[in-house]
PDB file of N, CA and C in Angstrom:
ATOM      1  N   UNK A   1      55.601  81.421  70.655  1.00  0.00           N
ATOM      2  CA  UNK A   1      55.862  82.819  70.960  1.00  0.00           C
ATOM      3  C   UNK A   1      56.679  82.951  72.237  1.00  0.00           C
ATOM      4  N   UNK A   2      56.386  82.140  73.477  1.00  0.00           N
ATOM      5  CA  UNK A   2      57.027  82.427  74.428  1.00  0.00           C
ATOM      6  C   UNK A   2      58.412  81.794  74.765  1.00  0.00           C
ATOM      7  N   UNK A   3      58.826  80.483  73.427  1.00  0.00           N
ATOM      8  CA  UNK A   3      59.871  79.904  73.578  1.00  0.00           C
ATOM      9  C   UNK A   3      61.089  81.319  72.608  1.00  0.00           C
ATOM     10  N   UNK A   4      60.342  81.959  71.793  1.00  0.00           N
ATOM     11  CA  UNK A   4      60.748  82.976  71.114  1.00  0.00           C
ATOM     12  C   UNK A   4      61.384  84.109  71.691  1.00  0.00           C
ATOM     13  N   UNK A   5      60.672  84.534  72.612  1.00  0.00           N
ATOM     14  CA  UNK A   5      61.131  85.727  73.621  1.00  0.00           C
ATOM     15  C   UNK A   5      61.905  85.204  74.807  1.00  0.00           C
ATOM     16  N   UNK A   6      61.724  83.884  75.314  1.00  0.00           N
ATOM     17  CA  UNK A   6      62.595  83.240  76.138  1.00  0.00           C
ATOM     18  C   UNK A   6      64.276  83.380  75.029  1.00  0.00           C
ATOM     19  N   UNK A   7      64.327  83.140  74.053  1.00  0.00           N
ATOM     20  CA  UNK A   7      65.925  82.878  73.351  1.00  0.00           C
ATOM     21  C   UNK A   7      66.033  84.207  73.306  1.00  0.00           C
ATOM     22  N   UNK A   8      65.597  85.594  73.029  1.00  0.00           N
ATOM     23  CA  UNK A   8      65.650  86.615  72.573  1.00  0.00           C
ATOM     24  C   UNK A   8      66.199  87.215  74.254  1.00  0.00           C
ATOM     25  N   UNK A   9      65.315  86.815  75.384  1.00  0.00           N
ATOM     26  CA  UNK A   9      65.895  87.338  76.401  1.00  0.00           C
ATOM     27  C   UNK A   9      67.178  86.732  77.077  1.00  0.00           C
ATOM     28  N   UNK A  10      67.344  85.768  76.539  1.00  0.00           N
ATOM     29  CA  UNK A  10      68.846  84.989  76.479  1.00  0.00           C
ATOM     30  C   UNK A  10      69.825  85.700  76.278  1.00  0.00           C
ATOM     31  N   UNK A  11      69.862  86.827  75.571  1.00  0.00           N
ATOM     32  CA  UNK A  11      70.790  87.654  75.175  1.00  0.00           C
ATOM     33  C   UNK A  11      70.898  88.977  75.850  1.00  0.00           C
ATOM     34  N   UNK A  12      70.666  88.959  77.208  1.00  0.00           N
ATOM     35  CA  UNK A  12      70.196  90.230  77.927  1.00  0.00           C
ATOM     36  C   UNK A  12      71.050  90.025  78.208  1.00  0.00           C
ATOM     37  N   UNK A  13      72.301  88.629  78.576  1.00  0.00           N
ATOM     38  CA  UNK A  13      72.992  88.643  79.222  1.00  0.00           C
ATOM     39  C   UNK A  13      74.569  89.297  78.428  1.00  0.00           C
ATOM     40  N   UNK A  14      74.434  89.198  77.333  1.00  0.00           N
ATOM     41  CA  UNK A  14      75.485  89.650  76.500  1.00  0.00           C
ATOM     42  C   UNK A  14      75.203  91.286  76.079  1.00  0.00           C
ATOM     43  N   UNK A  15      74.014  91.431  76.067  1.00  0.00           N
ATOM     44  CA  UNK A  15      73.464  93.161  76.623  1.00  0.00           C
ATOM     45  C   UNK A  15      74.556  93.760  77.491  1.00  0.00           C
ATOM     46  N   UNK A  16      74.302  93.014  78.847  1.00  0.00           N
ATOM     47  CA  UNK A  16      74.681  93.449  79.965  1.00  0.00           C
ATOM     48  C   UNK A  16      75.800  93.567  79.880  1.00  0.00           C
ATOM     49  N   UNK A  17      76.883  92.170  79.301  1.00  0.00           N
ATOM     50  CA  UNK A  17      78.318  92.847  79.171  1.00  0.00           C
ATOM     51  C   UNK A  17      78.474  93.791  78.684  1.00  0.00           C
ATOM     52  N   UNK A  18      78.008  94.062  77.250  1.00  0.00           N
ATOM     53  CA  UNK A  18      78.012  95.489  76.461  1.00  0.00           C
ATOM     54  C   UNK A  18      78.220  96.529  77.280  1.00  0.00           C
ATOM     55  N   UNK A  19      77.025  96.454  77.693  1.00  0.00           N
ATOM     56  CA  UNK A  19      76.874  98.062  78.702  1.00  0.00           C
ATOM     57  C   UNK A  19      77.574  97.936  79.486  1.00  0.00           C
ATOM     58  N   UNK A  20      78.054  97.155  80.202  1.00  0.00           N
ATOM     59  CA  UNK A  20      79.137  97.284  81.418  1.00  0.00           C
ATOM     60  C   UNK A  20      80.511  97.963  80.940  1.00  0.00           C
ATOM     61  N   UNK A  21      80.683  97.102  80.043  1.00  0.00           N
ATOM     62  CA  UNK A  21      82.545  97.593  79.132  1.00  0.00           C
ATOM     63  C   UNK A  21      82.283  98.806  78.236  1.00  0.00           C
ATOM     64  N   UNK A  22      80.894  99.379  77.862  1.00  0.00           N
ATOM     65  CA  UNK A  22      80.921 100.812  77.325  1.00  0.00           C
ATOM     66  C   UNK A  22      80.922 101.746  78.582  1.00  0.00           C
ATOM     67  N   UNK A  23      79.479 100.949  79.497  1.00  0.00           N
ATOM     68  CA  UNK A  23      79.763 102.449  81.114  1.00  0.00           C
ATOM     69  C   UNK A  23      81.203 102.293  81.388  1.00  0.00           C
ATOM     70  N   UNK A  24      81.930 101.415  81.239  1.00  0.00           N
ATOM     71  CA  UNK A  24      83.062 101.939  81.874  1.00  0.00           C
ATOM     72  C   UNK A  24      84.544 102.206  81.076  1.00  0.00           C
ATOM     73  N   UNK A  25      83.949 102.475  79.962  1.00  0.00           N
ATOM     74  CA  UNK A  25      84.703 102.861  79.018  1.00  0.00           C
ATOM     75  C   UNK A  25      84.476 103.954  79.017  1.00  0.00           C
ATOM     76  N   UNK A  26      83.367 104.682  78.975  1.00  0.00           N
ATOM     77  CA  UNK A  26      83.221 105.918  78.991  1.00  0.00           C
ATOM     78  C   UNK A  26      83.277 107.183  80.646  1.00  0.00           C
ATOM     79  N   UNK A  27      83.283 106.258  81.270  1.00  0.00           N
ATOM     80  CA  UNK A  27      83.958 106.130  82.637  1.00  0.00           C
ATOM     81  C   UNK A  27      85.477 107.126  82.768  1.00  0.00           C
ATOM     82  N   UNK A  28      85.812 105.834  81.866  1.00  0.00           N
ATOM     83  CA  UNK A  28      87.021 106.118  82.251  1.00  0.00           C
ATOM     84  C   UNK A  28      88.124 107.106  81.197  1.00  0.00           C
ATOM     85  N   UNK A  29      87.505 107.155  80.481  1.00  0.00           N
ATOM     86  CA  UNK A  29      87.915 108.363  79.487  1.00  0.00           C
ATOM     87  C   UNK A  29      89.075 107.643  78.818  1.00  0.00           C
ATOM     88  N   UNK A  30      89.869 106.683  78.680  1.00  0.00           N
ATOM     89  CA  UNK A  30      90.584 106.294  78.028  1.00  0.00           C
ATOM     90  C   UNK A  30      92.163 106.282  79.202  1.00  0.00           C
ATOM     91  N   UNK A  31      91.656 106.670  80.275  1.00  0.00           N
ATOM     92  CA  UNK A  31      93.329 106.229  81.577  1.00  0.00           C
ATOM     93  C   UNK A  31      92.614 105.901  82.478  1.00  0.00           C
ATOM     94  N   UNK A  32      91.430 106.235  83.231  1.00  0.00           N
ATOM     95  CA  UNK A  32      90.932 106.265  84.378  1.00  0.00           C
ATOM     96  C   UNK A  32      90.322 104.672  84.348  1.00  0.00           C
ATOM     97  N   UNK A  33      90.497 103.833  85.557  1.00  0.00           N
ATOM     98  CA  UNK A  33      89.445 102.435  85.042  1.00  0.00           C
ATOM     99  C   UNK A  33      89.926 101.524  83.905  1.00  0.00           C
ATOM    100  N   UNK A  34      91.060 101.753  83.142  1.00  0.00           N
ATOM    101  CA  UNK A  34      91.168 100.931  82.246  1.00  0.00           C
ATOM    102  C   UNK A  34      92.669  99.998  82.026  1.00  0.00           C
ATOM    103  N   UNK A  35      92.721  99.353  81.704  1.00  0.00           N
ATOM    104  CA  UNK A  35      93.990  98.564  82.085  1.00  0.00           C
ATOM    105  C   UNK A  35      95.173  99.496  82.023  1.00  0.00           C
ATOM    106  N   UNK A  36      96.446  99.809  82.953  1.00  0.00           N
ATOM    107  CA  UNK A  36      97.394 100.484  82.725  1.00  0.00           C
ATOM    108  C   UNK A  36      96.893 101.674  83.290  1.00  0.00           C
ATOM    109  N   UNK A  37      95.864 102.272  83.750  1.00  0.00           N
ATOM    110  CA  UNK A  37      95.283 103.749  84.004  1.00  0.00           C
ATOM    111  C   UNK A  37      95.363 103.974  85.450  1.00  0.00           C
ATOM    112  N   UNK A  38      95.460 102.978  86.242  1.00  0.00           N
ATOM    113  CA  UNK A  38      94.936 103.427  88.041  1.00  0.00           C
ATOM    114  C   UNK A  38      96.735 103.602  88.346  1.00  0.00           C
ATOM    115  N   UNK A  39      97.722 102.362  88.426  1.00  0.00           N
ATOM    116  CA  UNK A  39      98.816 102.098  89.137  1.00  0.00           C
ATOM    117  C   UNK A  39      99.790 103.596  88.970  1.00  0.00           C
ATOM    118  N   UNK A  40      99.887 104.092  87.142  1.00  0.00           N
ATOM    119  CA  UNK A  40     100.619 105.069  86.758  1.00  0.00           C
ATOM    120  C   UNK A  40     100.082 106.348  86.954  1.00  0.00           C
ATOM    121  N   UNK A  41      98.947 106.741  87.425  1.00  0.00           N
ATOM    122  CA  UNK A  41      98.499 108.242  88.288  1.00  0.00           C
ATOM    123  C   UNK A  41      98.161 108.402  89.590  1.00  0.00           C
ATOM    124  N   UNK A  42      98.638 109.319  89.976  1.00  0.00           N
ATOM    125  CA  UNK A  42      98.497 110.058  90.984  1.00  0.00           C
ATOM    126  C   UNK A  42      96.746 110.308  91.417  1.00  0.00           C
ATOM    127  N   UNK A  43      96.558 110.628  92.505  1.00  0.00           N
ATOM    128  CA  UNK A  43      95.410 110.375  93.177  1.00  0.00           C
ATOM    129  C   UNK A  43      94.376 112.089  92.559  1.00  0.00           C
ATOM    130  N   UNK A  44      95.447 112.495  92.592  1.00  0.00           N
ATOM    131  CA  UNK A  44      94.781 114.712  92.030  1.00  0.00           C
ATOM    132  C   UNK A  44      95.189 113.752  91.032  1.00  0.00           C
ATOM    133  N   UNK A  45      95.475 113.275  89.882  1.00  0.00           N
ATOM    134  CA  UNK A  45      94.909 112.814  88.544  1.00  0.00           C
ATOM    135  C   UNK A  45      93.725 112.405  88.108  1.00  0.00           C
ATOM    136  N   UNK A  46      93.790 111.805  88.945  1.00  0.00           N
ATOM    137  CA  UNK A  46      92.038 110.602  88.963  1.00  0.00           C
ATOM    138  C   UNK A  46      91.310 111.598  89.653  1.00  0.00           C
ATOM    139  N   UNK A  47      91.054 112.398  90.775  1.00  0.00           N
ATOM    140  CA  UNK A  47      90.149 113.305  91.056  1.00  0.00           C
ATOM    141  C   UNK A  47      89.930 114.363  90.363  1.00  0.00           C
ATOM    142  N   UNK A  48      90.809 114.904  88.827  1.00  0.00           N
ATOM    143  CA  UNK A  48      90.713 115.686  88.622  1.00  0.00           C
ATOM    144  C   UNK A  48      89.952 115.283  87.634  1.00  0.00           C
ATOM    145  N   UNK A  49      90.623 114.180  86.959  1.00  0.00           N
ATOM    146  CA  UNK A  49      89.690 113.560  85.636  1.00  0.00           C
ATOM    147  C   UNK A  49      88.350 113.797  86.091  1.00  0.00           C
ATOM    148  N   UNK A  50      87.560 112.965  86.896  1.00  0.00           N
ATOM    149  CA  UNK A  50      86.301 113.606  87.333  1.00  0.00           C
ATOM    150  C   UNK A  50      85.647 114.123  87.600  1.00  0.00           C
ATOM    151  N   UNK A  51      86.517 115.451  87.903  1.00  0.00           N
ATOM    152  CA  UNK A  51      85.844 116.934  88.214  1.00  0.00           C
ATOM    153  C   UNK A  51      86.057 117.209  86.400  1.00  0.00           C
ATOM    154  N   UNK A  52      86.429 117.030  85.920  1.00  0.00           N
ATOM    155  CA  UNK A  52      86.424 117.624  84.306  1.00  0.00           C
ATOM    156  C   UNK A  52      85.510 117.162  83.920  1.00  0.00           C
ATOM    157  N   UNK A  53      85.031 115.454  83.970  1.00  0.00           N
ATOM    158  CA  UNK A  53      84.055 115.489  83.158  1.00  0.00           C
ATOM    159  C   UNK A  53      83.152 114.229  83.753  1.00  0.00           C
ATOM    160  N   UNK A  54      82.610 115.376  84.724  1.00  0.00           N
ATOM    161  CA  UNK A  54      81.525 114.593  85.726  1.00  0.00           C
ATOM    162  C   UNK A  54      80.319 114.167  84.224  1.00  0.00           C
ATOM    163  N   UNK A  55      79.922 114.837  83.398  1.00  0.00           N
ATOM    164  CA  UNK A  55      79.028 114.386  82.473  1.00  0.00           C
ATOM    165  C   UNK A  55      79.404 113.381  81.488  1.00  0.00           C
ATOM    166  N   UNK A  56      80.209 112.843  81.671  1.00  0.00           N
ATOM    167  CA  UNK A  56      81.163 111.714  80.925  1.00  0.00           C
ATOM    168  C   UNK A  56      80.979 110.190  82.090  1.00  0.00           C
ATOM    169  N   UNK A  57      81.034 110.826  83.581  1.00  0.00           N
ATOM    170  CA  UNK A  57      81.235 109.699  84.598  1.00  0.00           C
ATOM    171  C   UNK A  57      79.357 109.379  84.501  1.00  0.00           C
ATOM    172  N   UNK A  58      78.870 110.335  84.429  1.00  0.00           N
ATOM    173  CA  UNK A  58      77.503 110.176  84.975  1.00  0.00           C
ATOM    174  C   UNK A  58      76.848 109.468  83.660  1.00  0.00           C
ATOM    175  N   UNK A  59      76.909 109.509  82.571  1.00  0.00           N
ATOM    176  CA  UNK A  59      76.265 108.771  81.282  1.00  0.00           C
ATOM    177  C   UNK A  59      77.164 107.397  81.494  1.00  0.00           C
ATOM    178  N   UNK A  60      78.310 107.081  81.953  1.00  0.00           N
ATOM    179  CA  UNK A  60      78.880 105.853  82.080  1.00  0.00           C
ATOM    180  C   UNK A  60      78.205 105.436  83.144  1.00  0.00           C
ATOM    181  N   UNK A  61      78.049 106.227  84.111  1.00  0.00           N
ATOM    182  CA  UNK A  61      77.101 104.981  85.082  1.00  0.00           C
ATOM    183  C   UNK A  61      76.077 104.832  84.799  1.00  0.00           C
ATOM    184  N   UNK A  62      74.844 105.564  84.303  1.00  0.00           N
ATOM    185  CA  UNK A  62      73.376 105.206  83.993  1.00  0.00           C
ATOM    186  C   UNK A  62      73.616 104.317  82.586  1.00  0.00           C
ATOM    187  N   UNK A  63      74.664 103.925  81.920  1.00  0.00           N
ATOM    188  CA  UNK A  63      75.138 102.956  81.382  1.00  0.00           C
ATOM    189  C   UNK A  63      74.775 101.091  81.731  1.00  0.00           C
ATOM    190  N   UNK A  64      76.243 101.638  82.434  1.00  0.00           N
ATOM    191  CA  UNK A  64      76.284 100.671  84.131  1.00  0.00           C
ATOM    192  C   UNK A  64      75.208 100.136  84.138  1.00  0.00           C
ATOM    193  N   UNK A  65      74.223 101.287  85.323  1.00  0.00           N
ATOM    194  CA  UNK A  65      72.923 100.464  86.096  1.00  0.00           C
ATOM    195  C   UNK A  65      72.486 100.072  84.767  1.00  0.00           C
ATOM    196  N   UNK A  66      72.388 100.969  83.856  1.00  0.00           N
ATOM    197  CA  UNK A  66      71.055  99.386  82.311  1.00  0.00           C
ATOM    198  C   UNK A  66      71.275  98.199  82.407  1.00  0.00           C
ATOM    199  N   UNK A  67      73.058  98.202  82.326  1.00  0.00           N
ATOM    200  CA  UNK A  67      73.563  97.232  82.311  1.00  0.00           C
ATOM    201  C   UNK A  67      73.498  95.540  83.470  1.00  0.00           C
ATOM    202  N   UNK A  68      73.156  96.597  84.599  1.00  0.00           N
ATOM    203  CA  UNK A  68      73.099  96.031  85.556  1.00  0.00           C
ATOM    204  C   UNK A  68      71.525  95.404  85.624  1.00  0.00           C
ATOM    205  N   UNK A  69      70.800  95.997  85.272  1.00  0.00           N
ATOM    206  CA  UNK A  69      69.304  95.892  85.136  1.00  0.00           C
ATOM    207  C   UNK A  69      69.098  94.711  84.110  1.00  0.00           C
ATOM    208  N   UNK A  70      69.985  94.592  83.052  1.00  0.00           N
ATOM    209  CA  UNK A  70      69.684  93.731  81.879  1.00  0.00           C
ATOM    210  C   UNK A  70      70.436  92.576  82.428  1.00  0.00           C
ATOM    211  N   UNK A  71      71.256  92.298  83.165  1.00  0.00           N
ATOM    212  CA  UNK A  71      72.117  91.431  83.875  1.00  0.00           C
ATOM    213  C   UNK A  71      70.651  90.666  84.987  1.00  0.00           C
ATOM    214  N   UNK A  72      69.903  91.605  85.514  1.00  0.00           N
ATOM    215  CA  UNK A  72      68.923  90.917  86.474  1.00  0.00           C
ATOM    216  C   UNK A  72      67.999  90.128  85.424  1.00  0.00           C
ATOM    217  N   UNK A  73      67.410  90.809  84.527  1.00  0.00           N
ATOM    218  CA  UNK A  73      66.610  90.161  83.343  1.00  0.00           C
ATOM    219  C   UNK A  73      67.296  88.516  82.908  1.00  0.00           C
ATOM    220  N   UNK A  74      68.107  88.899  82.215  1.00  0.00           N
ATOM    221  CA  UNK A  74      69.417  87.257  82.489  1.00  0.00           C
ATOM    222  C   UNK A  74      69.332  86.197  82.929  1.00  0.00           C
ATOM    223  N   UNK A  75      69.432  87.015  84.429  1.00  0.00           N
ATOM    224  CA  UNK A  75      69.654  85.829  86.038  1.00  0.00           C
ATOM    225  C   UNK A  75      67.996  85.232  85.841  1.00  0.00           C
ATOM    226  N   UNK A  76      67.235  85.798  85.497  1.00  0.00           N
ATOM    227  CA  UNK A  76      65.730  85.643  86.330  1.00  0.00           C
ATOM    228  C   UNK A  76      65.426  84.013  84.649  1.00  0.00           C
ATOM    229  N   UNK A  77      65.641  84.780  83.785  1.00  0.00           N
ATOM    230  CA  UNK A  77      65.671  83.467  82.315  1.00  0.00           C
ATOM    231  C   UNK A  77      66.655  82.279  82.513  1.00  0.00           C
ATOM    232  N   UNK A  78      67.903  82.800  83.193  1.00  0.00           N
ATOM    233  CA  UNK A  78      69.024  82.105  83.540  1.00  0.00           C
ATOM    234  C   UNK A  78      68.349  80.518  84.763  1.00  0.00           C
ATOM    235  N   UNK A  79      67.253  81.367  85.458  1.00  0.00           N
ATOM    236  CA  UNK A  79      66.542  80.562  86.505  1.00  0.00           C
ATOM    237  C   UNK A  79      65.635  79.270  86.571  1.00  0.00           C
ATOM    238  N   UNK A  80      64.808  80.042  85.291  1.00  0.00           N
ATOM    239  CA  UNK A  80      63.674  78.898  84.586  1.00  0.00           C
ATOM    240  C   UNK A  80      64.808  77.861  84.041  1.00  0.00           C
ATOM    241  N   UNK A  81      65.845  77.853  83.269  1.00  0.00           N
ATOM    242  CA  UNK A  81      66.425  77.201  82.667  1.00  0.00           C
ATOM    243  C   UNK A  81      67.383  76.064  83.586  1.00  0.00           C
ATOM    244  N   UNK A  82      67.780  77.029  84.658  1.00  0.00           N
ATOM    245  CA  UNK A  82      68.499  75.905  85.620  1.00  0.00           C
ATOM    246  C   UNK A  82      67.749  74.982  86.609  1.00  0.00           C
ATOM    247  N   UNK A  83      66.099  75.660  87.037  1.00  0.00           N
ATOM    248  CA  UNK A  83      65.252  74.067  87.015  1.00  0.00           C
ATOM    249  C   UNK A  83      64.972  73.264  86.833  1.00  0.00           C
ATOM    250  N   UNK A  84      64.757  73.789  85.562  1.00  0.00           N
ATOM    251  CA  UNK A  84      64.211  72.773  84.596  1.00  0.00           C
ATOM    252  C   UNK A  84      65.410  71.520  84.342  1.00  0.00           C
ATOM    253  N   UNK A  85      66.643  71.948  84.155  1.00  0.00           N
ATOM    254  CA  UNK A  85      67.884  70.948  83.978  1.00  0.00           C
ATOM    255  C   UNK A  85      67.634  70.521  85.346  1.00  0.00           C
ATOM    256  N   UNK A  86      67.842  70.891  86.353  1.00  0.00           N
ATOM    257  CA  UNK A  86      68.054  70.515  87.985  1.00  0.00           C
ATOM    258  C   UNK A  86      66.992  69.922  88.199  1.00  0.00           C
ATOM    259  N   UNK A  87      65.560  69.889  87.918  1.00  0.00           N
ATOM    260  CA  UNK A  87      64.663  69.091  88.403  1.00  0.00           C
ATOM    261  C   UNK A  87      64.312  69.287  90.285  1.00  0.00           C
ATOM    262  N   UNK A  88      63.283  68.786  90.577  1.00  0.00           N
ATOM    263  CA  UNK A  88      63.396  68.621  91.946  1.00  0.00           C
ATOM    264  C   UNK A  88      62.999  70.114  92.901  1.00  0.00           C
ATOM    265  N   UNK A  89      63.970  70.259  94.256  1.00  0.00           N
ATOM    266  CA  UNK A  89      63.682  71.544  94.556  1.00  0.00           C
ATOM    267  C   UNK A  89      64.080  72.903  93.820  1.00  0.00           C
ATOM    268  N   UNK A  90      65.235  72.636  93.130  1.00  0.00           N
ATOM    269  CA  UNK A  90      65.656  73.924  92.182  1.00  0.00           C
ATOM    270  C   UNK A  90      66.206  74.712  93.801  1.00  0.00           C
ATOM    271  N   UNK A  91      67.238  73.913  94.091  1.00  0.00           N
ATOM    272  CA  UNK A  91      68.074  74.350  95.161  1.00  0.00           C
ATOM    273  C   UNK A  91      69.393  75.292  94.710  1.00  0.00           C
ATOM    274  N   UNK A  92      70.234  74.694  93.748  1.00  0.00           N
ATOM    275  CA  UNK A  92      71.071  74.935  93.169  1.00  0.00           C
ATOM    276  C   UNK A  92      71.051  75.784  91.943  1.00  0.00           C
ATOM    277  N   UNK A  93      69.508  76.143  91.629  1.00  0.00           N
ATOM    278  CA  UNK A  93      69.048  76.984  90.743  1.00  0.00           C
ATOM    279  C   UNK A  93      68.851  77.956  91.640  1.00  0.00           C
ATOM    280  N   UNK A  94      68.251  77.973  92.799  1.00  0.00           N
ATOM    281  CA  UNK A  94      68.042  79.653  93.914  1.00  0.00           C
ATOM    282  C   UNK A  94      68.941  79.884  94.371  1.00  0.00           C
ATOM    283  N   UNK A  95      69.997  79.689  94.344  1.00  0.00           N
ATOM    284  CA  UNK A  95      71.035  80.109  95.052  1.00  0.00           C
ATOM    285  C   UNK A  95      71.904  80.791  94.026  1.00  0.00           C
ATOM    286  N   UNK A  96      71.902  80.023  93.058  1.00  0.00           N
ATOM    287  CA  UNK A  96      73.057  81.056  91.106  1.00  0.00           C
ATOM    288  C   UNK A  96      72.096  82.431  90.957  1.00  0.00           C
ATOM    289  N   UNK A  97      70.283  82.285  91.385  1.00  0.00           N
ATOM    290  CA  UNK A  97      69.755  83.137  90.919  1.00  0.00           C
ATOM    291  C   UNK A  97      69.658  84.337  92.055  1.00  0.00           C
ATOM    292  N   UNK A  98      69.860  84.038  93.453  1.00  0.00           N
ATOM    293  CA  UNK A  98      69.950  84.926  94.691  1.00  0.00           C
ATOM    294  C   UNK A  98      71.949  85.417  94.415  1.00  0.00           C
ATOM    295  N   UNK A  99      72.474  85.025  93.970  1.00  0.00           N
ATOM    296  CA  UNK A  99      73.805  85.258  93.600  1.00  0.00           C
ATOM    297  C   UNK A  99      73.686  86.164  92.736  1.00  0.00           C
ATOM    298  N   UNK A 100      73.251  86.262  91.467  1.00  0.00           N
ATOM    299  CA  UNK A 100      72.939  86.950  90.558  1.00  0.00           C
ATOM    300  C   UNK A 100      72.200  88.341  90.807  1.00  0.00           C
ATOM    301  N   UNK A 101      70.867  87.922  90.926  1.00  0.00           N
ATOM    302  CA  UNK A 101      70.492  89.076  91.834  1.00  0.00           C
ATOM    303  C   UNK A 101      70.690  90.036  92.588  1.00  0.00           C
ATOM    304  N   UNK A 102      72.051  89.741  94.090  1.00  0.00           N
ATOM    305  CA  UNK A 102      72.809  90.690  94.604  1.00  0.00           C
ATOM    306  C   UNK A 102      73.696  90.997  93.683  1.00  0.00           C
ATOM    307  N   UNK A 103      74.312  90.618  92.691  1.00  0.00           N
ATOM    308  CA  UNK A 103      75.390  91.067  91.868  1.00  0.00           C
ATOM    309  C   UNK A 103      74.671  92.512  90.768  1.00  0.00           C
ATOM    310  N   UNK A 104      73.575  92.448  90.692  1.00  0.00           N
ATOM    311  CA  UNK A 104      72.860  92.725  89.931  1.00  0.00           C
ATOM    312  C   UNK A 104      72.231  94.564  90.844  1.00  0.00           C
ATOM    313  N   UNK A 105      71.782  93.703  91.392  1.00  0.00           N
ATOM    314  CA  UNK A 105      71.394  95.314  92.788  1.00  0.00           C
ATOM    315  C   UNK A 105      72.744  95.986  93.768  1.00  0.00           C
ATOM    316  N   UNK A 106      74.011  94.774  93.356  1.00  0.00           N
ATOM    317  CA  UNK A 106      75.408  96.104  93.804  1.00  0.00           C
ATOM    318  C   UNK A 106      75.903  96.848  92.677  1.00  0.00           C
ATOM    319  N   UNK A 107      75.564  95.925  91.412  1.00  0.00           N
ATOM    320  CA  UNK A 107      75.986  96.641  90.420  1.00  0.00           C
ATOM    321  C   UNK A 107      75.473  97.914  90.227  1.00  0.00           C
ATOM    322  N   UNK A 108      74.107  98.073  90.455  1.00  0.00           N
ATOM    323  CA  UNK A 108      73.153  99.192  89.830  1.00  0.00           C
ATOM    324  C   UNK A 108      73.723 100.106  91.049  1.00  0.00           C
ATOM    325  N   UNK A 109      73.961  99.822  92.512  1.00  0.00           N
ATOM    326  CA  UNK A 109      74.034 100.341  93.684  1.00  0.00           C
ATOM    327  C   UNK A 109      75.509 101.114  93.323  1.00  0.00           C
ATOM    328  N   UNK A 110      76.530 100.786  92.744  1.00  0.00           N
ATOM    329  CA  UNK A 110      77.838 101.258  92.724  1.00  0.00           C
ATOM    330  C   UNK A 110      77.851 103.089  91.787  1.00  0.00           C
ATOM    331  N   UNK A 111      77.565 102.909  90.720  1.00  0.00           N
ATOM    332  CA  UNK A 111      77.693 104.271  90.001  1.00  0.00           C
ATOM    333  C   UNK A 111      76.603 105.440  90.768  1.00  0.00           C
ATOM    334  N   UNK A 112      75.259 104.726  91.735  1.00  0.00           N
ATOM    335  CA  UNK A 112      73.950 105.063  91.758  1.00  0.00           C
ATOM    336  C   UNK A 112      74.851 106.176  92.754  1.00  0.00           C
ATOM    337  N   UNK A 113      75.772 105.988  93.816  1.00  0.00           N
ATOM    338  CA  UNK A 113      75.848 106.794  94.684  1.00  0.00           C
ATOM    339  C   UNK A 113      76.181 107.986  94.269  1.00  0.00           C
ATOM    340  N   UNK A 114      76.924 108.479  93.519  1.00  0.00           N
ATOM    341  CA  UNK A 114      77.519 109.888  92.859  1.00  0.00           C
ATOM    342  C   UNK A 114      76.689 110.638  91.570  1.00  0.00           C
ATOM    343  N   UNK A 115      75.295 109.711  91.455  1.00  0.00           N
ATOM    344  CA  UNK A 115      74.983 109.412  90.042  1.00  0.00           C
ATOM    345  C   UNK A 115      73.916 110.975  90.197  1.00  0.00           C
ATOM    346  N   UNK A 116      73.622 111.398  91.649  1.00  0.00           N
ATOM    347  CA  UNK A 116      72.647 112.490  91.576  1.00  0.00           C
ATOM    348  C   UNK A 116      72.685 113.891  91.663  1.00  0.00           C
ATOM    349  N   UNK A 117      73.743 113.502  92.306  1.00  0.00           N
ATOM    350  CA  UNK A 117      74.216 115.209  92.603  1.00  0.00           C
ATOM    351  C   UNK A 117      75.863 115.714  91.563  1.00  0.00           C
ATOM    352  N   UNK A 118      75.773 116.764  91.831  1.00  0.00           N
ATOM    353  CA  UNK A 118      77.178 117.377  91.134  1.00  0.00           C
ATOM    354  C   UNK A 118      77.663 118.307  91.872  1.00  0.00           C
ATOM    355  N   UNK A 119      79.164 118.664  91.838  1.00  0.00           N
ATOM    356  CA  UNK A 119      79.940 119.146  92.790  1.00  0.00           C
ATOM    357  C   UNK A 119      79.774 120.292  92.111  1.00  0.00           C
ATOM    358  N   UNK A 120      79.943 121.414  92.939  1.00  0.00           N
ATOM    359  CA  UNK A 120      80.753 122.911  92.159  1.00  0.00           C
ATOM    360  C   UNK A 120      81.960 122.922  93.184  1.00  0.00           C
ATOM    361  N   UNK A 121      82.751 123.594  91.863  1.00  0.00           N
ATOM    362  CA  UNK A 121      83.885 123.683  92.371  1.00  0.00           C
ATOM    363  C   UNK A 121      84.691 125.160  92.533  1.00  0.00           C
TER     364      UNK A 121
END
């Protein structure tokens, strides 16, 4: 059972891409964030996109943080597994998994800042 849910949580990590490339697909509305979208607009382009559809930015980031959350789930399975190969202190296993981890709590930290409030305009 627990080698079962160990392979099943193996895939948190391909979760996590998911949700990352949908939050920020939906982010970005199809110019904003997406290849070809930042260099060719203007700055009142991109600020405006987001005043239009702050409820479009805000479901892409609580996206995001899942994403980011299922990315920590990952790192932490990702951990047991690189001991166990590494043997010993699991030096080189705390350090991919303290790597992971901050990647994991800036990720969730990035959309989180704009994620509560809403502007009127």
């Amino acid at each position: 059972m627990s080698d079962r849910f160990e392979r099943f949580s193996a895939l948190a990590g391909v979760l996590a891409v998911v949700l990352w490339v949908v939050g920020v697909a939906i982010i970005g509305g199809g110019h904003v964030g997406l290849p070809g979208g930042v260099p060719e607009e203007a700055p009142e382009q991109v600020l405006g996109h987001f005043q239009e559809s702050t409820d479009a930015v805000i479901s892409g980031g609580w996206l995001f943080m899942l994403g980011s959350l299922a990315f920590v789930w990952f790192v932490g399975i990702l951990r047991s597994r690189l001991i166990a190969a590494e043997g010993g202190t699991g030096t080189f296993a705390s350090l991919a998994f303290a790597g992971g981890l901050a990647t994991g709590i800036f990720g969730i930290g990035i959309p989180a800042g704009g994620s509560g409030r809403r502007h009127s305009s």
